[in-house]
Protein backbone atom coordinates (compact mmCIF):
# COMPACT_ATOMS: atom_id res chain seq x y z
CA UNK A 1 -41.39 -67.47 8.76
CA UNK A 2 -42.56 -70.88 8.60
CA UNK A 3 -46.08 -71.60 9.58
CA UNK A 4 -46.81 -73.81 12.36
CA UNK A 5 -48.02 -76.87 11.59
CA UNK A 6 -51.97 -77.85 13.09
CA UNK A 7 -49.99 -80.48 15.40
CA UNK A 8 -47.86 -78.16 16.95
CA UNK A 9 -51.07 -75.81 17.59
CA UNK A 10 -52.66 -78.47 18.77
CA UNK A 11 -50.05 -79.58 21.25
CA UNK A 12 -49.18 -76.14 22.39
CA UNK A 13 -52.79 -75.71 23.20
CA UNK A 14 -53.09 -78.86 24.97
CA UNK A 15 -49.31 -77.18 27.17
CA UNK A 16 -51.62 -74.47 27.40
CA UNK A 17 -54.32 -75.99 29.12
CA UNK A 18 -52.82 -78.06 31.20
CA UNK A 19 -50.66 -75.43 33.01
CA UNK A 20 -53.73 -72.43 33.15
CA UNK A 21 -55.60 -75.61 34.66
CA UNK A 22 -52.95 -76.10 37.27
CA UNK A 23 -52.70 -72.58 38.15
CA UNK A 24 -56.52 -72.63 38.25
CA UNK A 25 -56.42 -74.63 40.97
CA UNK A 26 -53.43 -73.72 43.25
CA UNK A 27 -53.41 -70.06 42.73
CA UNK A 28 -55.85 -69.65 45.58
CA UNK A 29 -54.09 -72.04 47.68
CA UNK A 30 -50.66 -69.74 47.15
CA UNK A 31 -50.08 -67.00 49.74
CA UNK A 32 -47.02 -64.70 49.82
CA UNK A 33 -45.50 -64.44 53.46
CA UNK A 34 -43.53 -61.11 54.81
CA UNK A 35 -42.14 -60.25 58.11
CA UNK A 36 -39.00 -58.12 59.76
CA UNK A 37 -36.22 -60.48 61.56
CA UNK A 38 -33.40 -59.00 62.81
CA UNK A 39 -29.48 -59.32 60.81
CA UNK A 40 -26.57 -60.41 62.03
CA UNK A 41 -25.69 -56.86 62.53
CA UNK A 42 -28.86 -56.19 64.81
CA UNK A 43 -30.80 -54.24 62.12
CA UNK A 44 -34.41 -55.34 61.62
CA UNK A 45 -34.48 -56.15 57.76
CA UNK A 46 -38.04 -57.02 56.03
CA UNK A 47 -37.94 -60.81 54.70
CA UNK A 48 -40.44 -62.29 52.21
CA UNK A 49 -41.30 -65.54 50.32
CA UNK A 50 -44.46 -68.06 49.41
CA UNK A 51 -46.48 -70.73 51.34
CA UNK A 52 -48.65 -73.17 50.51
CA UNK A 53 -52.38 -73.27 52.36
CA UNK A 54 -52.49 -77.51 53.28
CA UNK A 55 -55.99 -77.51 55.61
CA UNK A 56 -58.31 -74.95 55.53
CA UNK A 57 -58.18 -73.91 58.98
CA UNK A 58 -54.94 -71.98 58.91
CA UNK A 59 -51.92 -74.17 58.58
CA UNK A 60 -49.55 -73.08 55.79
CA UNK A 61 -46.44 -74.87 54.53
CA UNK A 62 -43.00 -73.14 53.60
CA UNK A 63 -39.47 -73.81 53.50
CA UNK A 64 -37.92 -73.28 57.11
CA UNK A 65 -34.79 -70.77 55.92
CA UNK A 66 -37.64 -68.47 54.55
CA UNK A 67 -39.20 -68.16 58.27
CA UNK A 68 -35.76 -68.40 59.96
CA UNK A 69 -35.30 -65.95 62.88
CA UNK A 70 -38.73 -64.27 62.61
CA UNK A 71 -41.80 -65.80 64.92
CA UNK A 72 -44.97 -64.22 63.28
CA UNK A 73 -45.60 -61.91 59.85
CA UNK A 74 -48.37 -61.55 57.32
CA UNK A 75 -49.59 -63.76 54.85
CA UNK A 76 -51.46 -62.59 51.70
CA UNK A 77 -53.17 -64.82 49.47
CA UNK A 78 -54.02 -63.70 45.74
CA UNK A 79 -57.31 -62.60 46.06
CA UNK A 80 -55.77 -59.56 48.50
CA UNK A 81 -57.14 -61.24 51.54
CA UNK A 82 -54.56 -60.83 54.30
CA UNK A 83 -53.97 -62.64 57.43
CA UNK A 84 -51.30 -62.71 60.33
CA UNK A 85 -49.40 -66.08 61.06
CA UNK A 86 -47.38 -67.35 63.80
CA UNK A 87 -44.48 -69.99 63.17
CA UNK A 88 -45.75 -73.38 64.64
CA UNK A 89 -42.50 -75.45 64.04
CA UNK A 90 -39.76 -75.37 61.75
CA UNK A 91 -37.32 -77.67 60.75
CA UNK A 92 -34.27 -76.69 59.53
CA UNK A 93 -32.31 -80.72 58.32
CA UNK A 94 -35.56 -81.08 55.76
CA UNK A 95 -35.69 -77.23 55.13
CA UNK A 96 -39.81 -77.16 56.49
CA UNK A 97 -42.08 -75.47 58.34
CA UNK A 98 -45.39 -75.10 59.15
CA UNK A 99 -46.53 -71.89 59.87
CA UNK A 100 -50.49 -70.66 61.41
CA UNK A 101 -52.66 -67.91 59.88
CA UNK A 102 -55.50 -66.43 61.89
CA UNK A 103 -58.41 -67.65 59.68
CA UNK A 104 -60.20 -71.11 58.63
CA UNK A 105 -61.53 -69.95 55.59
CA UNK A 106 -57.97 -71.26 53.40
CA UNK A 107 -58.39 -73.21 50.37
CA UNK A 108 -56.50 -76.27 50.91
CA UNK A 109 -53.80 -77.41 48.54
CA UNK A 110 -54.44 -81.20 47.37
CA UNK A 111 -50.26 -83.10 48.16
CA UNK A 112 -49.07 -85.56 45.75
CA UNK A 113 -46.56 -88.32 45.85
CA UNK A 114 -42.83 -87.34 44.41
CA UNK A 115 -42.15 -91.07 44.51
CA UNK A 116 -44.38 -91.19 41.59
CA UNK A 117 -42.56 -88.57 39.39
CA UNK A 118 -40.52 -89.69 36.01
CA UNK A 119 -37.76 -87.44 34.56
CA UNK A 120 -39.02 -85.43 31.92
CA UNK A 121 -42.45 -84.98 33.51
CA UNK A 122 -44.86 -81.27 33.44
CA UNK A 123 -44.13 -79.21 36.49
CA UNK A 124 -45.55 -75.79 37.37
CA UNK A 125 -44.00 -74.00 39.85
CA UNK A 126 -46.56 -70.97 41.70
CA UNK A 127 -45.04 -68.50 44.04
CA UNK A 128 -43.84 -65.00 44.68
CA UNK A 129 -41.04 -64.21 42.99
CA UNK A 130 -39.22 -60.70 43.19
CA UNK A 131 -42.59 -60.11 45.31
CA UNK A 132 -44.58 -60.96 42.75
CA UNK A 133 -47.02 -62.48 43.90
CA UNK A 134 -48.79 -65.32 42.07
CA UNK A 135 -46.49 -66.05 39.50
CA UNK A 136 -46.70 -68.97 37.67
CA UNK A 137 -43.51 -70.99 35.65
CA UNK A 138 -44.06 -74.30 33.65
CA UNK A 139 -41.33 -77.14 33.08
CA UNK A 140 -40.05 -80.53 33.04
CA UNK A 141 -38.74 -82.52 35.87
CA UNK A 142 -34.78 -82.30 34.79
CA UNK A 143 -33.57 -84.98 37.56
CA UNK A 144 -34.43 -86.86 40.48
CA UNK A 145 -32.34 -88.30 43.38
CA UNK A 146 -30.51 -84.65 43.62
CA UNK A 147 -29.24 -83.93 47.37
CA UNK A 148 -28.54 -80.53 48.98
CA UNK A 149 -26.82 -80.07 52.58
CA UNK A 150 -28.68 -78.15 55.44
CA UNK A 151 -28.02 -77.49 58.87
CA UNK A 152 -29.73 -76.40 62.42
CA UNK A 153 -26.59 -74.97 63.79
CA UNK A 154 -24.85 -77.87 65.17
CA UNK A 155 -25.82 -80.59 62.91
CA UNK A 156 -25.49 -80.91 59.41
CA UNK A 157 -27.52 -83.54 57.46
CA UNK A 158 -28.13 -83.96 53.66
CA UNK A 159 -31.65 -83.87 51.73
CA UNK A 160 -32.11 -86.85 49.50
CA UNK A 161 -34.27 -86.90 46.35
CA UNK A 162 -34.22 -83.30 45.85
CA UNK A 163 -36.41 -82.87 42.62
CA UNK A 164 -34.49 -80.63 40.03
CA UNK A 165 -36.74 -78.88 37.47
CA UNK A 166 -36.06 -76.15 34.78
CA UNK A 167 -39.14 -74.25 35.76
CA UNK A 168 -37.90 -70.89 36.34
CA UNK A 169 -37.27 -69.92 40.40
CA UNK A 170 -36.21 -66.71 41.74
CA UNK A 171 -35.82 -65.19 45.36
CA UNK A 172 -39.39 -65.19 46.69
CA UNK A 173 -40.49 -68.70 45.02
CA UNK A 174 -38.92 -70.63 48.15
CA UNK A 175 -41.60 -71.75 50.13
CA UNK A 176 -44.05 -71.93 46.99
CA UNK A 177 -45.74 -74.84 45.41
CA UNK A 178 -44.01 -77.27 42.61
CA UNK A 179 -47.23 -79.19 41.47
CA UNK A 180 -47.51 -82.10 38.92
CA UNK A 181 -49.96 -81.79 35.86
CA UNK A 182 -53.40 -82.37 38.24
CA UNK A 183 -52.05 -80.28 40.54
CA UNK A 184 -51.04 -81.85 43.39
CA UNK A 185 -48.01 -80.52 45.11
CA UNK A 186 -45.23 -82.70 44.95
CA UNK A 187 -42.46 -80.27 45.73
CA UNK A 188 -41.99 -77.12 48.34
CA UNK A 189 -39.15 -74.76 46.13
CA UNK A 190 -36.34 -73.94 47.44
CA UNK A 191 -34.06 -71.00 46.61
CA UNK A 192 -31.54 -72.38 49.61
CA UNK A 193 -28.65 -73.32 46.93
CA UNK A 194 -28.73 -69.32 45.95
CA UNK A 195 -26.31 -70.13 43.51
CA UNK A 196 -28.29 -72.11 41.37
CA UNK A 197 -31.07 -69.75 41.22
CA UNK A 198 -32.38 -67.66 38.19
CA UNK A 199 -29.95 -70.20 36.14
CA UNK A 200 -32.72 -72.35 34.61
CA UNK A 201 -31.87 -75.31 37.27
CA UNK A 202 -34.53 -75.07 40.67
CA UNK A 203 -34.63 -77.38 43.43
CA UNK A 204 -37.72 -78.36 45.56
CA UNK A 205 -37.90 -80.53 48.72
CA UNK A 206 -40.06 -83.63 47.56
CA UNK A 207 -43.51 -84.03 49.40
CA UNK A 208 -42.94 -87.67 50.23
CA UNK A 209 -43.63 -90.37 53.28
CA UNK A 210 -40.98 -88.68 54.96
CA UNK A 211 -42.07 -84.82 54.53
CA UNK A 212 -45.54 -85.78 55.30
CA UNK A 213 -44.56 -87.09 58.69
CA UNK A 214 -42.36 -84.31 59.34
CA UNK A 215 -45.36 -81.58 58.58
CA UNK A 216 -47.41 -83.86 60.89
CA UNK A 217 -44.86 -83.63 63.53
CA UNK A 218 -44.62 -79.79 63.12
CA UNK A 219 -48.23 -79.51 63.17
CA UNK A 220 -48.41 -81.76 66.48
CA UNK A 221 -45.84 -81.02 68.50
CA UNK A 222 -44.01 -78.30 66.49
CA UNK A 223 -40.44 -79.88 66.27
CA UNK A 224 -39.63 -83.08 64.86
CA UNK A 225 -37.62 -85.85 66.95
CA UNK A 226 -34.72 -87.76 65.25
CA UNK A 227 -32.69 -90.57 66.32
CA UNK A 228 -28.95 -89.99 66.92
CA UNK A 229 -25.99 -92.21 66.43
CA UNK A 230 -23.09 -89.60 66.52
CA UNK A 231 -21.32 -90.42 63.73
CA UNK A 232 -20.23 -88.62 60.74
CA UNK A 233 -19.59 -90.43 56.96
CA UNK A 234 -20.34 -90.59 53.44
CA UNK A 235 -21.27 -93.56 51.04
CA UNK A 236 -18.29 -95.83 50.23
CA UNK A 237 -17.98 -98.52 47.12
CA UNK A 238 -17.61 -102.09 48.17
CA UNK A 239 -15.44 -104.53 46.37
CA UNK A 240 -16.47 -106.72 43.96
CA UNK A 241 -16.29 -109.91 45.84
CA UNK A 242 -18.21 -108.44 48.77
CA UNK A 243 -20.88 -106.30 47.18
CA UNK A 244 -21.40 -109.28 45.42
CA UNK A 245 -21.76 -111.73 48.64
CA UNK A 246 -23.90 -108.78 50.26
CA UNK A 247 -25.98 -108.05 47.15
CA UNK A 248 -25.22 -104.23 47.17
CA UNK A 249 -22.71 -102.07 45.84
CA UNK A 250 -22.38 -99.52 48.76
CA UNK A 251 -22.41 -98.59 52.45
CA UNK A 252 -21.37 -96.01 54.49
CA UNK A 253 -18.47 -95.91 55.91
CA UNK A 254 -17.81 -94.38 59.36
CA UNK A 255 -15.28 -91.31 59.03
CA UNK A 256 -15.61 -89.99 62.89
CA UNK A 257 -17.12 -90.97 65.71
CA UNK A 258 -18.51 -88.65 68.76
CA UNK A 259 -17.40 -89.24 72.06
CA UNK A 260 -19.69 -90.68 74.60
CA UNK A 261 -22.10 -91.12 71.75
CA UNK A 262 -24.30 -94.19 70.98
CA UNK A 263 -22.27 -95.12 68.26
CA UNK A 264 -19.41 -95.00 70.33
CA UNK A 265 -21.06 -96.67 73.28
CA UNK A 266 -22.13 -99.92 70.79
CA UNK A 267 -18.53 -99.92 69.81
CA UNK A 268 -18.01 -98.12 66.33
CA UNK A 269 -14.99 -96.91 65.14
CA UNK A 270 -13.67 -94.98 62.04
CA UNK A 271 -13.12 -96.75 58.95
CA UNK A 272 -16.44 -98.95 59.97
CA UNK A 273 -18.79 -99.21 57.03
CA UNK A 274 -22.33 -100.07 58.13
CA UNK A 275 -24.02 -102.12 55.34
CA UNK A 276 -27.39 -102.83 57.66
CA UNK A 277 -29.45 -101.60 60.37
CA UNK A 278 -31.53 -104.28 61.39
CA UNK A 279 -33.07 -105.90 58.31
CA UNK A 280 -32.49 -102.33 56.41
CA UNK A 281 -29.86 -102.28 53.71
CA UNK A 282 -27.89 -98.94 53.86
CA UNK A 283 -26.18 -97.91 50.54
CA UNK A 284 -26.15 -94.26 51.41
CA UNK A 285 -25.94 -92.09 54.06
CA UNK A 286 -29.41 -90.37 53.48
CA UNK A 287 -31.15 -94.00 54.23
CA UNK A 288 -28.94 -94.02 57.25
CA UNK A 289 -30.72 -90.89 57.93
CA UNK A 290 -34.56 -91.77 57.24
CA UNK A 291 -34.22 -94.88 59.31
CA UNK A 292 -33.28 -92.53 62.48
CA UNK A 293 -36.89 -91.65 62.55
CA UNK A 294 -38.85 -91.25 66.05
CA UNK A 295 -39.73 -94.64 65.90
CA UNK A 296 -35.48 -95.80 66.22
CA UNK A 297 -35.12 -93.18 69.82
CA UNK A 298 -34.25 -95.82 72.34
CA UNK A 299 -34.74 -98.80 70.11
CA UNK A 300 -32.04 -101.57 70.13
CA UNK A 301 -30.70 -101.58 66.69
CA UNK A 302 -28.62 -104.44 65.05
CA UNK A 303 -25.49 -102.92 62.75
CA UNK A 304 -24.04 -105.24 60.01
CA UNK A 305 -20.22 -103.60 59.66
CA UNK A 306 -17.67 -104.35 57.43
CA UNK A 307 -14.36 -103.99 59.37
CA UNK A 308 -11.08 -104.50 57.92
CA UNK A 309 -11.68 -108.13 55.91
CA UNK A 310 -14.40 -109.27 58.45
CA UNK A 311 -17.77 -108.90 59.14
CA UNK A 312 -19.24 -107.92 62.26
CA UNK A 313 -22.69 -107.27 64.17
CA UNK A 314 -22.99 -104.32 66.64
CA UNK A 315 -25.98 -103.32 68.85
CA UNK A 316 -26.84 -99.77 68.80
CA UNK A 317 -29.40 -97.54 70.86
CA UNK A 318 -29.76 -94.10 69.52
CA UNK A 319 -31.04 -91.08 71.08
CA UNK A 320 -32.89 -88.20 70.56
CA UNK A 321 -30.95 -85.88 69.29
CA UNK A 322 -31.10 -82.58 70.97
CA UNK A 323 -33.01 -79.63 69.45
């Protein structure tokens, strides 16, 4: 056996360090969640996974399929201490909630910026895995720009940016912390894409402007409110000629359009592909998506729409949509 070089000590050590220094400091902010929600079948079945603590007052943060059908259940942090929680507000299209443990003695979790993470980067992932609880992984940020599909029910919408790491995830981890190398969570895991899980490729939700906004609304008012056009479509490539004379290589183009729906009100049809909303260029349907914030409920919007050779301009007013 060939003896390691001091370089590769030394570098191993410095691995070392950095990931017992993460877990240092978000291993008290990690709590593993259980509860009983009843099965499709009417049997009550027990359900588990990890939070993150994000004020010290209470409020924890998970992912909203871990909490789904159950209203309350009992959080216990590493050092044993255990505390019941109610579900303040979950949102299923970003796959968050926020849920509301009986104490104000939590040790609050510092969040981070995924717009700032490179491929290749140090993650550590910390949550419960298998009911483990406090288990710590180390990786590398294996992709960015990854996109899942969720759904309430009624609507279906797709996460954008999805961070993929090879830190290992199991059942249990959803809900836990993916934190960069000063630990600052960047990423809520996921185990949503069941598939993919235990296979050396994990997905987390990216703590972003967006997320933060959404835990503010769920926090607030306990739902989050979302524009509505009532259309459904996926990205399309432009030509040559006119991505070039609109400098971008994409919209999205309109596939189906709701009856008596906003969209259909301003005039859309199928085979429509919206390059702009206002000022807003739209190469994909996920900006579509984060422009249909609160802030776009009622608002008159101006559409820039390829259709057939010719380019148009609609005026749109989107609504809430429904809970």
């Amino acid at each position: 056996m060939t003896p390691r070089r001091p370089s590769d000590l030394v570098a191993l050590d410095a691995y070392s360090k950095v990931v017992s220094g993460v877990a240092s400091k978000l291993l008290p902010s990690i709590a593993s969640v259980g509860f009983e929600r009843r099965g499709r079948n009417g049997r009550i079945r027990q359900g588990a996974g990890s939070a993150v603590a994000i004020t010290s007052d209470g409020y924890l943060l998970t992912s909203a399929h871990v909490v789904a059908g159950t209203s309350s259940g009992r959080a216990v942090l590493g050092d044993g201490r255990a505390f019941e929680f109610s579900r303040v507000g979950t949102d299923p299209l970003s796959d968050l909630a926020v849920l509301r443990a009986e104490t104000d003695e939590l040790t609050a979790a510092t969040l981070g910026d995924a717009e700032d993470l490179r491929v290749g980067q140090l993650v550590v992932a910390i949550g419960s895995p298998l009911g483990f609880a406090g288990s710590v992984s180390a990786g590398v940020v294996s992709a960015l720009g990854r996109s899942f599909p969720t759904s309430d029910g009624r609507v279906r919408r797709i996460i954008d940016n999805v961070i993929q790491t090879d830190a290992a995830l199991h059942p249990g981890n959803s809900g836990g912390a993916l934190a960069d190398s000063r630990g600052r969570v960047i990423g809520i895991n996921t185990a949503v894409v069941g598939s993919y899980v235990g296979t050396g490729l994990g997905l987390a939700v990216p703590i972003n402007t967006a997320a933060r906004r959404i835990v503010g609304s769920l926090m607030n008012r306990g739902r989050v409110r979302r524009g509505y056009l009532g259309i459904a479509g996926g990205t399309r490539a432009l030509p040559p000629r006119l991505a070039t004379q609109e400098q971008q290589p994409r919209g999205v183009e309109v596939s189906e359009v709701m009856p008596d729906s906003p969209a259909a009100r301003a005039g859309l049809r199928p085979g429509d592909v919206i390059l702009r909303v206002d000022d807003t260029s739209v190469s994909e349907v996920g900006r579509l998506q984060s422009i249909l914030s609160e802030e776009s409920i009622g608002a008159d919007l101006e559409l820039r729409v390829v259709r057939g050779a010719s380019i148009t301009r609609l005026l749109v007013e989107p609504a809430e949509l429904a809970s």
